[in-house]
Protein backbone atom coordinates (compact mmCIF):
# COMPACT_ATOMS: atom_id res chain seq x y z
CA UNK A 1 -2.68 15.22 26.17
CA UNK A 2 -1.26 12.44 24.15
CA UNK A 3 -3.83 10.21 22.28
CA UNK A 4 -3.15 6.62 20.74
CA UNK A 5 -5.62 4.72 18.50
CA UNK A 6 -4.57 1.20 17.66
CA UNK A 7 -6.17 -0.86 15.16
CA UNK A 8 -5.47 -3.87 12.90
CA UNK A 9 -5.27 -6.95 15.26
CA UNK A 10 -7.69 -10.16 14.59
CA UNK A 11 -7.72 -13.66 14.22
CA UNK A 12 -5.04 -15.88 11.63
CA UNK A 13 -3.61 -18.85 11.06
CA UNK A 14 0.08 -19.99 12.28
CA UNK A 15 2.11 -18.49 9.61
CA UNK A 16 -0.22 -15.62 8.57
CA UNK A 17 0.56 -11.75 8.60
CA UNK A 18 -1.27 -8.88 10.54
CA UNK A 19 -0.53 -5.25 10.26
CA UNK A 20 -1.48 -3.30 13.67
CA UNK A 21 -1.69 0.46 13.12
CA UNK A 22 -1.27 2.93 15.71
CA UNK A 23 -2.32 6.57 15.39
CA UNK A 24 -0.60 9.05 17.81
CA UNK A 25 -1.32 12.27 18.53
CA UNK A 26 -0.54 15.09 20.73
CA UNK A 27 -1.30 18.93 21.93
CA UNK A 28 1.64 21.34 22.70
CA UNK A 29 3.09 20.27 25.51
CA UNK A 30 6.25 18.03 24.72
CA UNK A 31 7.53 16.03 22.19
CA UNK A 32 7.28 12.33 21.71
CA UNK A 33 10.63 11.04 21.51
CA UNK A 34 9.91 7.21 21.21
CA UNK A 35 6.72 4.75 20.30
CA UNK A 36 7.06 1.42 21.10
CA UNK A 37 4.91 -1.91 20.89
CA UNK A 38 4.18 -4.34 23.42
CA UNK A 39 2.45 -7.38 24.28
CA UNK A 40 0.97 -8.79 26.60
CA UNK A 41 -0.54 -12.63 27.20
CA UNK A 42 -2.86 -13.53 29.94
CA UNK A 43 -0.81 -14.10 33.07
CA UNK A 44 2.75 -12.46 31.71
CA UNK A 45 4.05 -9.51 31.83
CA UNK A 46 3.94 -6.96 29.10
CA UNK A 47 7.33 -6.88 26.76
CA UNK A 48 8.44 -4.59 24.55
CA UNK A 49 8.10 -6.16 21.10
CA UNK A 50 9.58 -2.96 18.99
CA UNK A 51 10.56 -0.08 19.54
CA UNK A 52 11.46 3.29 17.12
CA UNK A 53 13.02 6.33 18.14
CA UNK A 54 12.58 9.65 16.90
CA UNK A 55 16.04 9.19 14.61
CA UNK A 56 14.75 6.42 13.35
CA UNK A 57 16.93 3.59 15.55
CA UNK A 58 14.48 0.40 15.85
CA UNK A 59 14.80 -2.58 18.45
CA UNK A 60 13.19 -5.64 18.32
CA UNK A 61 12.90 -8.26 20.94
CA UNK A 62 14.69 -11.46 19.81
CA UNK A 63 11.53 -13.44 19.63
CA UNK A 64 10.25 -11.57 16.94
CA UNK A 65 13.34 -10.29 14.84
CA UNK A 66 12.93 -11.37 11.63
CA UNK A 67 9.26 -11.57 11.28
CA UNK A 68 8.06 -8.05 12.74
CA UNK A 69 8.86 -4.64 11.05
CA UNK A 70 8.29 -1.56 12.70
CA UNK A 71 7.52 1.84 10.69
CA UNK A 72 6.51 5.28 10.87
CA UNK A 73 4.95 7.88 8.99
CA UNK A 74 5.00 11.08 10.47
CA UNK A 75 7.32 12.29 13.80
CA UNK A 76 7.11 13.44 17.06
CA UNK A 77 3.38 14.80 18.45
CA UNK A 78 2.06 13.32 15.00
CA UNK A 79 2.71 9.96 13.40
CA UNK A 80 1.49 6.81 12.64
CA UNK A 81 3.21 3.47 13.63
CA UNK A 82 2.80 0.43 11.77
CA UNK A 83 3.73 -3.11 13.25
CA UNK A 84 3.87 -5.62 10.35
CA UNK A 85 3.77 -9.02 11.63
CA UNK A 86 4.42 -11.93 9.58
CA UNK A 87 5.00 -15.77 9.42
CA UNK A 88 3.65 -15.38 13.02
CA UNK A 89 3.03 -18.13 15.54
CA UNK A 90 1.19 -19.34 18.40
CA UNK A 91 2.94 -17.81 20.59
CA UNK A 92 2.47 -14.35 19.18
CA UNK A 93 -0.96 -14.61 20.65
CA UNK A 94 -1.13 -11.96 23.15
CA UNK A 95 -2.57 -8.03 23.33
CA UNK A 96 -0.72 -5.63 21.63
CA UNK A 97 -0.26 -2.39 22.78
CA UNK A 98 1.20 0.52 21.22
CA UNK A 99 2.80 3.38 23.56
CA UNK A 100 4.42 6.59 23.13
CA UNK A 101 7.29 8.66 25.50
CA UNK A 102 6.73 12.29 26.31
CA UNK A 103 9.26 13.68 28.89
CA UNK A 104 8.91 11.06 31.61
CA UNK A 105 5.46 9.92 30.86
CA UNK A 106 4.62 7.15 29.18
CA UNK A 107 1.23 6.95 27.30
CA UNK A 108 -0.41 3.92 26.38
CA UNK A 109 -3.53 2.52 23.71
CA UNK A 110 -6.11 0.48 24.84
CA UNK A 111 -4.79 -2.62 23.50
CA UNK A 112 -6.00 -4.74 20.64
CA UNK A 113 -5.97 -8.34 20.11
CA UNK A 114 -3.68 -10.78 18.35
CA UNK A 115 -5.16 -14.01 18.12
CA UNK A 116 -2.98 -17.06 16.04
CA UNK A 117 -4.53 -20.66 16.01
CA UNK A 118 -3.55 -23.78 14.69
């Protein structure tokens, strides 16, 4: 059983900063090797935003790089993963969701929302 608690989204102006926090944990069972963040916007697909790896390797879609920062504190079946977002935009507005790879399972948060207005 793999368990993610996200937190940390809201409401900000263009340009502002929001921190989304996820909190993972896990029973025995496997190891999480990766934790990633996503997003989705109404009527899109969900994209990876960042990603981080259990050696620490972090990927970043090109739309963000830049202005997002992806951390950890913690590893494998416990951690917390931080997503600072700054200097964000309009288009950032979407639901973010944080998810974690055991094996060949991927687990998933139940979203929260990112919301950046004019």
């Amino acid at each position: 059983q793999v368990q993610l608690l996200e937190s940390g989204g809201g409401s900000v102006p263009a340009g502002g900063s929001l921190r989304l926090s996820c909190e993972i944990s896990a029973n025995i069972g496997g190891v999480i090797t990766a934790v990633g963040w996503y997003r989705q916007a109404p009527g899109k697909q969900r994209d990876l935003v960042a990603g981080i790896a259990t050696d620490g390797n972090v990927k970043y879609s090109d739309s963000v790089k830049g202005r997002f920062t992806i951390t950890r504190d913690g590893l494998y079946n416990s951690q917390t993963v931080w997503l600072q977002m700054n200097n964000l935009k309009i288009d950032d507005t979407a639901t973010y969701y944080c998810e974690a790879e055991r094996g060949f399972t991927d687990y998933w948060g139940q979203g929260t929302q990112v919301t950046v207005h004019s």
